[in-house]
Protein backbone atom coordinates (compact mmCIF):
# COMPACT_ATOMS: atom_id res chain seq x y z
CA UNK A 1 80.40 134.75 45.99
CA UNK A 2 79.39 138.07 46.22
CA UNK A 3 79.84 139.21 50.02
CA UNK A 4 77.61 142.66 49.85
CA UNK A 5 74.75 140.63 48.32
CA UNK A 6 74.95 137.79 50.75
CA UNK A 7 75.34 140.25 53.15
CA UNK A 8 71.85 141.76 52.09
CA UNK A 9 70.24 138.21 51.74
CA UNK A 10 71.17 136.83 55.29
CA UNK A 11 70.13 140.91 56.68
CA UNK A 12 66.59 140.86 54.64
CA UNK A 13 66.28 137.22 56.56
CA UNK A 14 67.23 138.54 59.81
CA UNK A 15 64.79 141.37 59.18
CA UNK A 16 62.27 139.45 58.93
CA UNK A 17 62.93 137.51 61.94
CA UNK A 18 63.87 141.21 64.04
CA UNK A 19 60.08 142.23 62.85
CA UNK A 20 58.52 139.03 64.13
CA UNK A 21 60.71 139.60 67.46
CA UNK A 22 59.40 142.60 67.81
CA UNK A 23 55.80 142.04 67.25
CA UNK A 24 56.33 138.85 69.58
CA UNK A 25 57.67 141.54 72.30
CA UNK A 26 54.94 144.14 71.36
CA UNK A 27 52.27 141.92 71.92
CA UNK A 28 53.87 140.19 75.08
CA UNK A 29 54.05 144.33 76.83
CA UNK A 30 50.15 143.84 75.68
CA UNK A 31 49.38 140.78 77.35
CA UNK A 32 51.49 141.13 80.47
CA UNK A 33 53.41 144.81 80.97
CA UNK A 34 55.94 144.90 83.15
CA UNK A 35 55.33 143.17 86.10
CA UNK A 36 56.58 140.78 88.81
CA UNK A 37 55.20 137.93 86.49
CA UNK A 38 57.10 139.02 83.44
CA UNK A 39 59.98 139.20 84.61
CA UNK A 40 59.61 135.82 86.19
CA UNK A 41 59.16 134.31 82.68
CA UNK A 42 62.15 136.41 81.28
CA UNK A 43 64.65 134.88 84.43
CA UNK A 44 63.18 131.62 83.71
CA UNK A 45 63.78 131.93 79.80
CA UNK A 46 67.48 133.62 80.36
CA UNK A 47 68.85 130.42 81.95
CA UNK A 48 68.18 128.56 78.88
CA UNK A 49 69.17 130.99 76.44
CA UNK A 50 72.06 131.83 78.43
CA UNK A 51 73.24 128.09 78.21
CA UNK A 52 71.71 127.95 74.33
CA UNK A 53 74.63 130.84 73.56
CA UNK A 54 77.60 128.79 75.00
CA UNK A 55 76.17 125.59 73.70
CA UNK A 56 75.08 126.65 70.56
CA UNK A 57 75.35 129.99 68.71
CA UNK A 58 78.31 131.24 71.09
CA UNK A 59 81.39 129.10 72.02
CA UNK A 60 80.14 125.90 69.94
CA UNK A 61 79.87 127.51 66.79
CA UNK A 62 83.35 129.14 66.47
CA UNK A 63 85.03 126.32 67.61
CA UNK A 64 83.52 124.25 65.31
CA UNK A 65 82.85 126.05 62.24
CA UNK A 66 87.05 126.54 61.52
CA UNK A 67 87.31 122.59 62.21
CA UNK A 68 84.44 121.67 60.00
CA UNK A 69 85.95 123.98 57.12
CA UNK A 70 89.59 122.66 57.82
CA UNK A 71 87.91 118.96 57.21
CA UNK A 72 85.63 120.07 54.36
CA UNK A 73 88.85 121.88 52.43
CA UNK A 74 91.73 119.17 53.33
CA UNK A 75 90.21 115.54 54.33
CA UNK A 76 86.92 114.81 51.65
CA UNK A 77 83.16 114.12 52.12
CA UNK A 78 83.60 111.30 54.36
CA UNK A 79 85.43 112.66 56.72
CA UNK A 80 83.58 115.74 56.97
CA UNK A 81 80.59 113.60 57.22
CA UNK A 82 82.04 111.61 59.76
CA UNK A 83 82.86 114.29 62.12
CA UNK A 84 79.50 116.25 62.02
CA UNK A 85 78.08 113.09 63.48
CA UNK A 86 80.11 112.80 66.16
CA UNK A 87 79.90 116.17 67.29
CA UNK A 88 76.35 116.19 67.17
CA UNK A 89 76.32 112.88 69.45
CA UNK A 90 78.28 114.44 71.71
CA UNK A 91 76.40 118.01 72.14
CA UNK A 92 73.17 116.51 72.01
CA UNK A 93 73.74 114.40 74.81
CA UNK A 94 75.72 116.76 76.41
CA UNK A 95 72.81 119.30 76.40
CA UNK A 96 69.96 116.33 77.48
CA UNK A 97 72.31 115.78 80.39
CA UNK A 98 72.53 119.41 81.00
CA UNK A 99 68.90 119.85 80.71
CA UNK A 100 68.42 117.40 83.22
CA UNK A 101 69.87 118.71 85.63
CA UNK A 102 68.52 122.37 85.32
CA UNK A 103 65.22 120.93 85.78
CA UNK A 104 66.41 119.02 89.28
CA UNK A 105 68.46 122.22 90.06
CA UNK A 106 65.72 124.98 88.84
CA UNK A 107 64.80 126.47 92.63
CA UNK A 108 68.37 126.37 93.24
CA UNK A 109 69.13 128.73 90.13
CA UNK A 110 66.62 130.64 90.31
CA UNK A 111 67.72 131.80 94.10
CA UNK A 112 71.15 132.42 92.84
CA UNK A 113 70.67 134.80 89.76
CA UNK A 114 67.35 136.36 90.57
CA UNK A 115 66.70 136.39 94.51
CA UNK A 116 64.41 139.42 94.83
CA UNK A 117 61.85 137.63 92.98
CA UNK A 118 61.18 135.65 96.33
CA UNK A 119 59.52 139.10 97.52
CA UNK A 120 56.33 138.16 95.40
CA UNK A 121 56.30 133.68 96.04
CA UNK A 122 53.77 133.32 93.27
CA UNK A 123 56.26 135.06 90.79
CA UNK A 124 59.04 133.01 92.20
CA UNK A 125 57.21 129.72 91.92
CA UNK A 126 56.14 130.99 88.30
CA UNK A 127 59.90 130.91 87.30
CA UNK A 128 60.86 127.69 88.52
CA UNK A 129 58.29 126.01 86.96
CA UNK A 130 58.82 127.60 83.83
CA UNK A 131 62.55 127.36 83.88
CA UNK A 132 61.99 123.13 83.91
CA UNK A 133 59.70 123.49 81.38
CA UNK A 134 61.94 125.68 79.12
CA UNK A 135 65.04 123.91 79.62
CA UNK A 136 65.21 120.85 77.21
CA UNK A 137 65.09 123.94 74.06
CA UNK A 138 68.79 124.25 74.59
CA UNK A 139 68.87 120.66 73.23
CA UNK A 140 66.99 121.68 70.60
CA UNK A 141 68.95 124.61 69.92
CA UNK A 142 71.95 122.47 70.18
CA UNK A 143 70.93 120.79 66.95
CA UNK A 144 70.17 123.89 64.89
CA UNK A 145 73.48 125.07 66.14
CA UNK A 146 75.24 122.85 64.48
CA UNK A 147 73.00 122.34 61.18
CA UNK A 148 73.73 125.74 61.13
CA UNK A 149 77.55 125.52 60.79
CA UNK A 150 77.24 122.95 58.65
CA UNK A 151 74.79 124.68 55.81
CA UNK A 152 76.97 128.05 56.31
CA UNK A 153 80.09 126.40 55.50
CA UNK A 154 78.06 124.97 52.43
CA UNK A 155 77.42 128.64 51.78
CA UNK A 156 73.45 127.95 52.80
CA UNK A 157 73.17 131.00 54.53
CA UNK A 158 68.96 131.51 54.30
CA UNK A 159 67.65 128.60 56.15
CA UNK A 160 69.75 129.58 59.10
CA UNK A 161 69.40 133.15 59.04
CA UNK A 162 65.13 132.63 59.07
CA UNK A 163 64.79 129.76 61.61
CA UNK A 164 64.46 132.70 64.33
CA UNK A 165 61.30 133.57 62.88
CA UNK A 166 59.98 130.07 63.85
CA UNK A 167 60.30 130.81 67.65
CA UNK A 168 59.05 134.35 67.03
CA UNK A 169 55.66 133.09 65.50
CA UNK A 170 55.09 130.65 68.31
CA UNK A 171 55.47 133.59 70.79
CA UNK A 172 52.85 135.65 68.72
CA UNK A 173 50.35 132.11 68.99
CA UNK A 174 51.08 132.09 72.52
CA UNK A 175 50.50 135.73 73.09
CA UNK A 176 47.20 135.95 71.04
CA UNK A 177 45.43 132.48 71.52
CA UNK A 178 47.29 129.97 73.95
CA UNK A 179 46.92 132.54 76.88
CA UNK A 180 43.09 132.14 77.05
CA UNK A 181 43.56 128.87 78.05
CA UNK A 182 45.94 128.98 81.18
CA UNK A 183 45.05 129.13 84.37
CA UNK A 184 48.46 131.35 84.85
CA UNK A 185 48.84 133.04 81.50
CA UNK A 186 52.46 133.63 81.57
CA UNK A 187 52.91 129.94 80.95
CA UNK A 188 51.65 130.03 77.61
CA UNK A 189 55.23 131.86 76.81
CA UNK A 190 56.54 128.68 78.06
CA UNK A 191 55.10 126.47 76.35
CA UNK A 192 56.03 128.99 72.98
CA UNK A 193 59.51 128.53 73.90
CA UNK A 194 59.67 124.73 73.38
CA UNK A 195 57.13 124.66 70.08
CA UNK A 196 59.20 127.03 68.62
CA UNK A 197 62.62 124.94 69.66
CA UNK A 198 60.69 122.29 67.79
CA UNK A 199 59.98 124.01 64.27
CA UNK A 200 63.43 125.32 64.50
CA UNK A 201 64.75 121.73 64.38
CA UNK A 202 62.26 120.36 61.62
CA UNK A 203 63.20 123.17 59.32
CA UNK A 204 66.85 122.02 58.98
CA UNK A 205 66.34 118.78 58.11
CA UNK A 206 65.51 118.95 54.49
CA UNK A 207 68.57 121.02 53.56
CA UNK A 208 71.27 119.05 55.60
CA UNK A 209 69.54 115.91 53.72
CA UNK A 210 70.20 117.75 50.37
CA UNK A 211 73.98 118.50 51.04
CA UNK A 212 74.30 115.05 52.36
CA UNK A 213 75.05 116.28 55.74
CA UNK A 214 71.73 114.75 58.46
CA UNK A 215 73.96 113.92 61.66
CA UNK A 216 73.41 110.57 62.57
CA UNK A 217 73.25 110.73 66.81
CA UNK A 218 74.36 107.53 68.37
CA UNK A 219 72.79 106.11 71.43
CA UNK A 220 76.15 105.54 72.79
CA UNK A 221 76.68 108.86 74.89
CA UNK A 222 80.80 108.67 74.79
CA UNK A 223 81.38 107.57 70.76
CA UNK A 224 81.71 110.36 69.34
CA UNK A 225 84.39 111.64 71.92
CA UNK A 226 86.37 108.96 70.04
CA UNK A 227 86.80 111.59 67.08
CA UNK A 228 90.20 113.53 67.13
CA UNK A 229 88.22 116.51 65.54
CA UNK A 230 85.84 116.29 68.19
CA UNK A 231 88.62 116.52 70.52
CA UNK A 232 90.33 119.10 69.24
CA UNK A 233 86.94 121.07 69.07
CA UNK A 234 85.82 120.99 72.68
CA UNK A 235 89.65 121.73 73.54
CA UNK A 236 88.74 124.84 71.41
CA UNK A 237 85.44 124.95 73.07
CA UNK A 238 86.09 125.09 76.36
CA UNK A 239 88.06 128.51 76.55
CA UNK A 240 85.58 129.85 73.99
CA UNK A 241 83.06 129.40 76.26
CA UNK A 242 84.35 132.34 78.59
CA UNK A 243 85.34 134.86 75.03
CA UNK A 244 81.87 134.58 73.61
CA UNK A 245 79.44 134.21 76.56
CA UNK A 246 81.05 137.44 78.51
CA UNK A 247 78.33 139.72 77.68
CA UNK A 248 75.99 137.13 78.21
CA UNK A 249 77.53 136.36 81.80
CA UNK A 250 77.63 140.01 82.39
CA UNK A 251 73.56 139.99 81.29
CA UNK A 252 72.81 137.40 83.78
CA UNK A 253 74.68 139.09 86.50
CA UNK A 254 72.70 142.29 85.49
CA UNK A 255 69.63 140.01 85.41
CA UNK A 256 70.30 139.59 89.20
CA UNK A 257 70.70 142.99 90.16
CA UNK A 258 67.94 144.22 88.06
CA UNK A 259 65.25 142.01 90.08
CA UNK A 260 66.45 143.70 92.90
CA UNK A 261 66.10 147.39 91.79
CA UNK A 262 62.18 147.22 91.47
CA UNK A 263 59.19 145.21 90.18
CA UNK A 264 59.19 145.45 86.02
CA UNK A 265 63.52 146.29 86.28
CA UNK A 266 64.06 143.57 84.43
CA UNK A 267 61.51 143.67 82.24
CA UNK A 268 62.65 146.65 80.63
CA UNK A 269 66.28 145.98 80.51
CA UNK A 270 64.68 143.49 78.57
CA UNK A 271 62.55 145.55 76.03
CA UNK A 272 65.72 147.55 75.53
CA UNK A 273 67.87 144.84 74.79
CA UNK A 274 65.11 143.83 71.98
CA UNK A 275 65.80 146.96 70.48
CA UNK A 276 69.12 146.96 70.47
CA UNK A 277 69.36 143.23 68.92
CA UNK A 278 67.61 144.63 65.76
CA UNK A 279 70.65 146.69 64.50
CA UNK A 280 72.90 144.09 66.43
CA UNK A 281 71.34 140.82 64.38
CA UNK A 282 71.05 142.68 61.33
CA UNK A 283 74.34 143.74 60.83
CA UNK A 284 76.84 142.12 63.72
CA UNK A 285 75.22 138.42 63.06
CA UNK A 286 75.39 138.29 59.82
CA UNK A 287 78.03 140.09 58.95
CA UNK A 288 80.28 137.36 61.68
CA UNK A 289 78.17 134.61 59.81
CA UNK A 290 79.40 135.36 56.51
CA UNK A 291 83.09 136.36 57.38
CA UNK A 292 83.82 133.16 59.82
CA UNK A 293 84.20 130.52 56.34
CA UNK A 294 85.18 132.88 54.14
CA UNK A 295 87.89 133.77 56.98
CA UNK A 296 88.98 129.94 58.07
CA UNK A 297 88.62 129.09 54.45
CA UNK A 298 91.35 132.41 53.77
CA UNK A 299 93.56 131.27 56.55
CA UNK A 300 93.19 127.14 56.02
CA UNK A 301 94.56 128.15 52.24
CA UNK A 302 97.61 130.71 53.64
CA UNK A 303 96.24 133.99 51.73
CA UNK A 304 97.06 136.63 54.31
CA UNK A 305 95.62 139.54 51.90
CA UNK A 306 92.29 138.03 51.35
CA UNK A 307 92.36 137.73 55.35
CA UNK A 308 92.64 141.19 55.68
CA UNK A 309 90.55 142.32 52.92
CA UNK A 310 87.45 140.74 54.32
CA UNK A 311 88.12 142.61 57.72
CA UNK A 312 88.82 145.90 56.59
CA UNK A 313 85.29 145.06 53.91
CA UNK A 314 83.58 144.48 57.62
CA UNK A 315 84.85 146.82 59.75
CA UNK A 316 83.71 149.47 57.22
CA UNK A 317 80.46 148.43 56.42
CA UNK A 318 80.09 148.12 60.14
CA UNK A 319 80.92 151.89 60.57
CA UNK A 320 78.67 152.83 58.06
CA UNK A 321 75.70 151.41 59.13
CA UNK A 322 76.29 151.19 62.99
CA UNK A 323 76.61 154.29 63.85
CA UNK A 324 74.04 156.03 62.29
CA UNK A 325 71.86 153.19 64.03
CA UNK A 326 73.12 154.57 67.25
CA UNK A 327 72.38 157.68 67.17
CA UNK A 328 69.48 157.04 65.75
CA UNK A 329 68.29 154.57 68.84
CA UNK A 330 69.61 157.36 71.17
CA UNK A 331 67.29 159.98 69.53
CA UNK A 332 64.22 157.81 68.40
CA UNK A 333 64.67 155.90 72.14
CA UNK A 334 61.09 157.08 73.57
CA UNK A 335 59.26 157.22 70.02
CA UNK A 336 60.09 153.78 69.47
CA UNK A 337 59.58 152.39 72.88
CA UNK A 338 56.29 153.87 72.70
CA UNK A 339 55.23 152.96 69.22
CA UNK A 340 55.85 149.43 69.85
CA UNK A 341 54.96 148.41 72.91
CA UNK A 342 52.92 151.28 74.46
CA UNK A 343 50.02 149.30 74.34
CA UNK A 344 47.53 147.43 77.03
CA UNK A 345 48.89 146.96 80.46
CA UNK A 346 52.25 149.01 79.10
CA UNK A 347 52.00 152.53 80.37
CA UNK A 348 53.53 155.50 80.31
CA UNK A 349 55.59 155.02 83.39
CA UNK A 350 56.99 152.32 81.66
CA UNK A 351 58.06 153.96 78.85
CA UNK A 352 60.10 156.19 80.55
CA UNK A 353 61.73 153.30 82.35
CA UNK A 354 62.51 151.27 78.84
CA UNK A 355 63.61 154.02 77.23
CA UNK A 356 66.82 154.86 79.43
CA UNK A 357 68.17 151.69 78.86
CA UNK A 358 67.70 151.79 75.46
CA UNK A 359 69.46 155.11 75.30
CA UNK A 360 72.45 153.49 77.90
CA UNK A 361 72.77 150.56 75.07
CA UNK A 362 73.15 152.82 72.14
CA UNK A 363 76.49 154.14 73.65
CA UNK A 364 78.04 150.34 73.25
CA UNK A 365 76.04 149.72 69.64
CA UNK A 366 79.60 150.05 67.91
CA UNK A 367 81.43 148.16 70.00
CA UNK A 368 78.97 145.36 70.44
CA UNK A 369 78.79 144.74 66.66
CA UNK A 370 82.16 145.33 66.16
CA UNK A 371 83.08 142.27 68.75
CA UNK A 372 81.12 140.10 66.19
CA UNK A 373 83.70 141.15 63.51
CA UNK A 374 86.42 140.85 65.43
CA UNK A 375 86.59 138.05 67.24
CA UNK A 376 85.69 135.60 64.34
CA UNK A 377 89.19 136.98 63.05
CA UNK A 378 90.75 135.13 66.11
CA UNK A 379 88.77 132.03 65.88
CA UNK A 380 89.40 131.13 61.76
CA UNK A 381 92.45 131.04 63.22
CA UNK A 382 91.77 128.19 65.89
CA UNK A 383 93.39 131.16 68.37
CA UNK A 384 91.01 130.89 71.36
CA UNK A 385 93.07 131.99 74.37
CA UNK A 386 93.45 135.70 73.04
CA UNK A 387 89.52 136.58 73.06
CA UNK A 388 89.76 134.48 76.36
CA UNK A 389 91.80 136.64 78.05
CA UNK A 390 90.12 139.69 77.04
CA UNK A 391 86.96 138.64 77.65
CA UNK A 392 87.49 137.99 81.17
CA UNK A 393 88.95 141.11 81.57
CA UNK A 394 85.57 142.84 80.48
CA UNK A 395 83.69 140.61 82.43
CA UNK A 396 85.46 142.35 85.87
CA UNK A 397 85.85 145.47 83.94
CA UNK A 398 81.74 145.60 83.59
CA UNK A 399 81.06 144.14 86.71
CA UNK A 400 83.27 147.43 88.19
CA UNK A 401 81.38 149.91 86.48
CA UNK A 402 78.11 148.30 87.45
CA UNK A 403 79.14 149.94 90.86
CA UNK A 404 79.54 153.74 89.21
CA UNK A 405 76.86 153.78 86.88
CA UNK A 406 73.97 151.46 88.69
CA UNK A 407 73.41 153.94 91.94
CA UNK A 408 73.51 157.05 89.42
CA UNK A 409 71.22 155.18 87.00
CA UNK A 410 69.41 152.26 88.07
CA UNK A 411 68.52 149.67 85.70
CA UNK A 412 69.96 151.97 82.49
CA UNK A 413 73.12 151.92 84.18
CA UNK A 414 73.09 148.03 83.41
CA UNK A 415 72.86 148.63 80.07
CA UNK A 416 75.48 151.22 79.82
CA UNK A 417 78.08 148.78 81.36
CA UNK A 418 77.27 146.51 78.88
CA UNK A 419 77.53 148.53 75.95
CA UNK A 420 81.13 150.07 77.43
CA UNK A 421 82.55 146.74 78.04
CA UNK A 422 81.73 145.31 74.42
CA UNK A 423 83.64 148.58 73.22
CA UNK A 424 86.30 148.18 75.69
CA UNK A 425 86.43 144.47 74.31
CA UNK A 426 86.62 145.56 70.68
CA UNK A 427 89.44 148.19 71.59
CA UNK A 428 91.60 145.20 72.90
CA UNK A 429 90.71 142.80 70.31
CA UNK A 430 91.82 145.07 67.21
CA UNK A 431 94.87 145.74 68.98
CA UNK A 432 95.57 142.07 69.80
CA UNK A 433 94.97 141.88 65.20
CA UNK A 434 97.16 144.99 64.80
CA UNK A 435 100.35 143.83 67.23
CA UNK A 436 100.46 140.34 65.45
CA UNK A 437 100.25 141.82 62.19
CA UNK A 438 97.23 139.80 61.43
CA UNK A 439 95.03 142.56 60.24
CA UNK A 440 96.72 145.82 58.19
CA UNK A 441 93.87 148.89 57.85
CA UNK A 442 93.83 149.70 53.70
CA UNK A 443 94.26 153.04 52.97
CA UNK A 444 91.54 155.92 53.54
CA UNK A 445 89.86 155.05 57.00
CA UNK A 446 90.67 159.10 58.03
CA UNK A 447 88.72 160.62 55.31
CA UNK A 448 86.10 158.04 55.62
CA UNK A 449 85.94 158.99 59.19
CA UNK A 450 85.61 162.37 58.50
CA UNK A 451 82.66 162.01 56.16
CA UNK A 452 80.60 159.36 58.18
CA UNK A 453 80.85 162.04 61.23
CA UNK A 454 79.28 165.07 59.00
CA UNK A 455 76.31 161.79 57.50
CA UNK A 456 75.90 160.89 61.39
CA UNK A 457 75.69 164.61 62.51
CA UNK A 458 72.98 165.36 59.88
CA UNK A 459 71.18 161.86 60.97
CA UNK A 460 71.45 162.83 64.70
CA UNK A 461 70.07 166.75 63.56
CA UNK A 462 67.24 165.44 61.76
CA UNK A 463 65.74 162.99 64.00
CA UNK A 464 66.19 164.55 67.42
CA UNK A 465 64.35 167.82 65.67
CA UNK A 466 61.66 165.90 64.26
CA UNK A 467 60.86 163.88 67.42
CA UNK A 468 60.54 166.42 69.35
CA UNK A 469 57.95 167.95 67.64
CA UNK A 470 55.23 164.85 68.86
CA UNK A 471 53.85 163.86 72.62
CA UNK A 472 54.48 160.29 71.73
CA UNK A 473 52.57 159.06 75.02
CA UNK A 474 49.45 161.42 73.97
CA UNK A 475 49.38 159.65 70.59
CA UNK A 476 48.71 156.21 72.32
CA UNK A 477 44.78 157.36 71.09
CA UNK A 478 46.10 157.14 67.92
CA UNK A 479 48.58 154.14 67.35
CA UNK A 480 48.78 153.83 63.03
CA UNK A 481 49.24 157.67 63.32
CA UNK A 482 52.18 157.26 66.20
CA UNK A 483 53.95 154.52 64.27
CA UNK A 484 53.54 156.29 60.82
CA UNK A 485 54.94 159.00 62.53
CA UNK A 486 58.21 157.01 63.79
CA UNK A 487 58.76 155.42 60.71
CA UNK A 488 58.45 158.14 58.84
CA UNK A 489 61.00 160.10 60.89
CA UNK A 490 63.17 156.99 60.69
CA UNK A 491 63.26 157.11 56.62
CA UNK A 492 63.79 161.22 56.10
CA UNK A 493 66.77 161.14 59.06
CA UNK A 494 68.44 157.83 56.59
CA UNK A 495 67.64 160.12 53.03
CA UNK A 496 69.54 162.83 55.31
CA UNK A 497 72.22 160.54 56.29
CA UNK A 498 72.50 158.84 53.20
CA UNK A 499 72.44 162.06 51.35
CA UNK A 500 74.82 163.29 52.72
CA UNK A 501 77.57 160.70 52.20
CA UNK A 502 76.38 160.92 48.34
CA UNK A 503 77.38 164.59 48.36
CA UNK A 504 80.84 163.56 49.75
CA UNK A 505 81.24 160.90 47.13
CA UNK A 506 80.34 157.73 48.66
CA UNK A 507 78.79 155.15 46.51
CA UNK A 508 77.43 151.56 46.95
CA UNK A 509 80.03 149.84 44.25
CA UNK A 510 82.58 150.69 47.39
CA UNK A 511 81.60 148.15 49.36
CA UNK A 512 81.33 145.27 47.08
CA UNK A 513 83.58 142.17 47.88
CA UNK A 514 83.96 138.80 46.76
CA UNK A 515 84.94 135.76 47.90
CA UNK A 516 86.34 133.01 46.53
């Protein structure tokens, strides 16, 4: 299998699916701003998601993905067969149960993580209701979770990497034609969230039916906990939970001292983190969906140097295209914030506040992406408790720079403390690779260094130059123009950067990889 053009498969999917996101988010700053409501909607949603992340993309899938390959490599069809359906009995039920009780427990929750919202009641109200109507998609996302897993370690990376664009489309229904007929429009998000849940189910089912793989769920709640594997997985699981979800914890915490800051605070922490998932999805997600096999399937078959070789293969790629897309979000922060969302109730007093965060995030791109990388390198190897104990070191570690950089700040100080903790996480988890001999860098990362600074320098040059030569709020008059503008700035600062790099003697064939 070639990596670097599975790589650009699963990225040209999750382009697609950033796009849709961010016409979804363009056209929600349309319909609603950023107000007391919005927010409201984006508390409600976070819950969910939060608890979609630990159940589903986050702790679930790298416990289980290194089990499932283990099974699929040493113990045959059936039992491989045998084991998806028991997990999937087990998490589905697990996240109906779970569901069930955010929807008894919604007021409750809401108080906890987002108490300032009870300064507006309506708002408040708004985000309870909404949070019991949005819960059951975690069960839902439960499911395509684990197809997921399952039609990666089949090397099916497509289906997976575009379901996201399922959601994304019922947001853009919701924002353009189901809002006409609410009484309170912000409910038609709501409703959005669990169509799209939905689709993303349906669309699995065809290709886990090819492979032979359609879980079957039992109705007994407690069978599948029967399964050794499944054992052994939530064993795995259950530390996970803390290693993956730490930024996510960290989020929600920030969620709860954003609603306090001001009315729209956590709105555009949230149109900054949009941003910032682009490069993050694009590069961190699929670069950790492709490595995580390939990785158990290295380690399950005891070849150390193919380990190795796919790390170093990721941690450069993720140099050479995360950093450039840092500076560039730290340059282009304004332009872009206006060009995509300056648009209806979004003013210009919101751009200014969206674009500070977005700026605060770009300092933690790198180390955000490169936790992606890294801590799948732990997990192939059913090693849980080291990104545990880091993890909850960042999570205090953020937490205590939350009270630096928040009074100096505001809400972009949020977002700063995110993006320093993920790089403070990715310090500690190369050095846990490095002192257990696990990973070895090949030769050449100083001159590579050395030439991606002088690429990133020229990128940085370019861009800041060429922005500041528009009044990007002014151009609102003329929005094709504004965006033409952007993206046009956007491809001359990557000729410069990728120039550049050609003129020191880097060439694509360099970062081609195979796996077995």
């Amino acid at each position: 299998m070639n990596l670097l053009k599975t790589l650009a498969a699963i990225s040209s999917m999750t382009m697609l699916s950033r796009v849709t996101g961010l016409l979804r988010e363009s056209l929600f700053a349309r319909a609603f701003g950023a107000s007391a409501y919005t927010d409201a909607f984006i508390v409600a949603f976070r819950l969910p998601n939060l608890l979609r992340r630990l159940f589903a993309e986050g702790a679930f899938s790298q416990a289980f993905v290194p089990i499932l390959s283990e099974y699929k490599t040493q113990h045959g069809d059936a039992a491989t067969k045998s084991l998806v359906d028991h997990v999937a009995t087990s998490l589905v039920w697990a996240t109906v149960l779970t569901s069930l009780v955010g929807i008894v427990g919604a007021p409750f929750l809401i108080t906890m993580i987002a108490g300032g919202l009870e300064r507006d009641q309506g708002a408040f109200d708004a985000s309870v209701v909404m949070t019991r109507m949005m819960f059951p998609y975690i069960a839902c996302m439960s499911f395509v979770a684990l197809a997921g897993g399952v039609l990666n370690t089949w090397r099916q990376f497509k289906i997976p990497a575009f379901t996201p664009v399922l959601l994304n489309l019922s947001f853009i229904f919701a924002s353009l034609v189901l809002v006409e007929f609410f009484e309170q429009p912000i409910y038609a998000m709501a409703v959005a969230v669990c169509v799209g849940g939905l689709l993303q189910v349906a669309i699995q089912v065809p290709s886990l039916v090819r492979i032979g793989m359609l879980p079957r769920i039992s109705l007994n709640p407690i069978s599948g906990l029967r399964d050794s594997g499944v054992r052994r997985m939530l064993k795995k699981m259950g530390p996970a939970v803390f290693a993956v979800s730490a930024a996510q914890i960290s989020l929600l915490i920030n969620t709860s001292i954003a609603a306090g800051l001001a009315a729209g605070a956590v709105s555009a922490l949230q149109y900054a983190d949009r941003l910032m998932e682009f490069p993050t999805a694009m590069l961190g997600v699929a670069l950790g969906t492709i490595l995580l096999p390939s990785l158990s399937k290295a380690n399950n078959e005891g070849n150390a140097d193919e380990y190795t070789a796919l790390l170093n293969w990721g941690m450069r790629l993720t140099f050479l295209l995360a950093l450039p897309a840092a500076v560039g979000m730290a340059t282009l922060a304004e332009p872009m914030i206006a060009a995509l969302f300056h648009y209806g109730k979004f003013d210009a007093r919101d751009i200014a506040g969206s674009a500070m965060p977005l700026m605060a995030y770009s300092a933690g791109l790198l180390g955000i992406i490169m936790v992606k990388i890294l801590a799948p390198a732990f997990y192939a190897r059913q090693d849980v408790r080291t990104p545990v104990r880091i993890a909850v070191g960042v999570l205090v570690a953020t937490q205590l720079m939350n009270l630096v950089f928040v009074p100096l700040l505001g809400v972009a100080g949020l977002a700063l403390s995110i993006g320093l903790g993920a790089c403070i996480n990715a310090v500690f988890l190369y050095a846990g690779l490095r002192r257990r001999g696990i990973f070895t860098p090949q030769p050449g990362w100083l001159a590579f260094f050395c030439k991606l600074l002088v690429g990133v320098a020229a990128l940085g040059a370019v861009s800041w130059f060429a922005q500041a030569r528009f009044d990007w709020v002014a151009m609102q008059a003329t929005p094709l123009l504004r965006l033409g503008a952007l993206l046009a700035i956007i491809v001359v600062s990557a000729f410069a950067y990728f120039g550049v790099l050609a003129v020191l003697g880097f060439r694509p064939r360099d970062f081609k990889r195979r796996a077995a």
